[in-house]
Protein backbone atom coordinates (compact mmCIF):
# COMPACT_ATOMS: atom_id res chain seq x y z
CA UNK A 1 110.56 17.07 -67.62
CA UNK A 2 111.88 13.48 -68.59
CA UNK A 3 115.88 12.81 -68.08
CA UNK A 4 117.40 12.28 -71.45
CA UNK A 5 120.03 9.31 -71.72
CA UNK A 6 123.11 8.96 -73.81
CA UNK A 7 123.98 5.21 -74.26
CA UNK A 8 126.85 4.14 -76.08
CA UNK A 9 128.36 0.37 -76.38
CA UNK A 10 131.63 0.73 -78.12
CA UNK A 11 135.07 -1.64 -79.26
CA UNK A 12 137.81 0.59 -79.39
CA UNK A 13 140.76 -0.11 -81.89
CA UNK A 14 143.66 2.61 -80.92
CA UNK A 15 143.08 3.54 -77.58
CA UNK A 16 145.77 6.79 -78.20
CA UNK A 17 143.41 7.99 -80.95
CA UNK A 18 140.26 7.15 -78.57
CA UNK A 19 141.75 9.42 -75.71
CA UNK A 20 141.70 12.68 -77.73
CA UNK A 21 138.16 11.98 -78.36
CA UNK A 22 137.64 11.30 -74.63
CA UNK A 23 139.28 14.70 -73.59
CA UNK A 24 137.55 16.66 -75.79
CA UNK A 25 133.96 14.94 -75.59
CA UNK A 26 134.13 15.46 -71.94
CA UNK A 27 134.29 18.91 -71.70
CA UNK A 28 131.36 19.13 -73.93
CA UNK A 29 129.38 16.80 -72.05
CA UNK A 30 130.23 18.65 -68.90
CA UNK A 31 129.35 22.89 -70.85
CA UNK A 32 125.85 21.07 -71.39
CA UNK A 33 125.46 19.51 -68.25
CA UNK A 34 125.86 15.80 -68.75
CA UNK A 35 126.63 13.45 -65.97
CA UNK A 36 128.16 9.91 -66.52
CA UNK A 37 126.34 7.23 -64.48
CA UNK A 38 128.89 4.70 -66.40
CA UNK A 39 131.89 5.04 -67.64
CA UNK A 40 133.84 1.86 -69.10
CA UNK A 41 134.37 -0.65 -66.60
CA UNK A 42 134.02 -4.04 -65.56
CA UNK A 43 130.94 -5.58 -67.42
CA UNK A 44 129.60 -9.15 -67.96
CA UNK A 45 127.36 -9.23 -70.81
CA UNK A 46 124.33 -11.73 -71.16
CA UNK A 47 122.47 -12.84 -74.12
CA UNK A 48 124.63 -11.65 -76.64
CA UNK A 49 127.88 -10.17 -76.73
CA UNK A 50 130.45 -7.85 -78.43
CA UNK A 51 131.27 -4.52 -76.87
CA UNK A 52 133.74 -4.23 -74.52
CA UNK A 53 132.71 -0.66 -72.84
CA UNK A 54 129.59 0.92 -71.82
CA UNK A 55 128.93 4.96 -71.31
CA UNK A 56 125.51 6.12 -69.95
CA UNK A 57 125.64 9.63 -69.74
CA UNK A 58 122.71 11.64 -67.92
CA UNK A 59 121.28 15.25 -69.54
CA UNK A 60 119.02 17.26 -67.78
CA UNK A 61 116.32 16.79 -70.72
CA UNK A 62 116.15 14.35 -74.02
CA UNK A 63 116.18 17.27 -76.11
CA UNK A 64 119.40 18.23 -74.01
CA UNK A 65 121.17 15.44 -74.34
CA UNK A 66 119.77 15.55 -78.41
CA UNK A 67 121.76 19.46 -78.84
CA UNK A 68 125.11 18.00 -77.14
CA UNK A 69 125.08 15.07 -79.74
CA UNK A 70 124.53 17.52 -82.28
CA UNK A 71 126.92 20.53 -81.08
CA UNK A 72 129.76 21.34 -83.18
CA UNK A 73 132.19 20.87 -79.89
CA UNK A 74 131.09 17.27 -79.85
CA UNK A 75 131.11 16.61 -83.47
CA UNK A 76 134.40 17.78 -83.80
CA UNK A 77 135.41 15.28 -81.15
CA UNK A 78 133.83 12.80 -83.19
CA UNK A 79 136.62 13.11 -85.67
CA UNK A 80 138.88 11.42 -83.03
CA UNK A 81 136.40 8.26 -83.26
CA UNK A 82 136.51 7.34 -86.56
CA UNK A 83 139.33 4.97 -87.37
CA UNK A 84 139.28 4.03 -83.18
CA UNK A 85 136.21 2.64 -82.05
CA UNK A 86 133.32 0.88 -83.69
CA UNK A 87 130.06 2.45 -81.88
CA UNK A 88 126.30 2.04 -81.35
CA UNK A 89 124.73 5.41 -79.86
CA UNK A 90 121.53 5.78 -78.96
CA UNK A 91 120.09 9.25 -77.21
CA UNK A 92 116.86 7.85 -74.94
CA UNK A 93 113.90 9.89 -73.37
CA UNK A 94 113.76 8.86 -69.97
CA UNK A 95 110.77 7.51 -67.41
């Protein structure tokens, strides 16, 4: 079975508002077994530019890593992201 992948390139705003998503995304993550390979820290982007923090966050499956996204836990968390952080997610199938 393929590893599923969640990647997320973000700007945060309000980095108060961003930590109450943080705390309660987490323990989601962690009921549905995600593990973070990268979390934040120091980057050096080439080719193009504009997000200041990475997240790759490791599910035992894509589909997995698909019903955390869409749990009620983690959409409620999502709530906390909204006037915070500008966001791309993607959820990938891995190789």
């Amino acid at each position: 079975m393929k590893k599923g992948y969640w990647v997320v390139r973000a700007n945060i705003s309000d980095i108060d508002e961003y930590s109450k998503y943080i705390e309660l995304a987490s323990k989601v993550i962690q009921q549905y077994k995600g593990k973070f390979l990268v979390r934040g820290g120091s980057q050096i982007e080439f080719e193009k530019n504009g997000f200041e923090r990475t997240v790759v966050v490791e599910f035992e499956s894509h589909q997995q890593a698909i019903k955390c996204y869409e749990s009620n836990g983690y959409q409620s968390a999502l709530d906390y992201v909204k006037d915070s952080a500008v966001r791309y997610v993607s959820v990938v199938e891995g190789y």
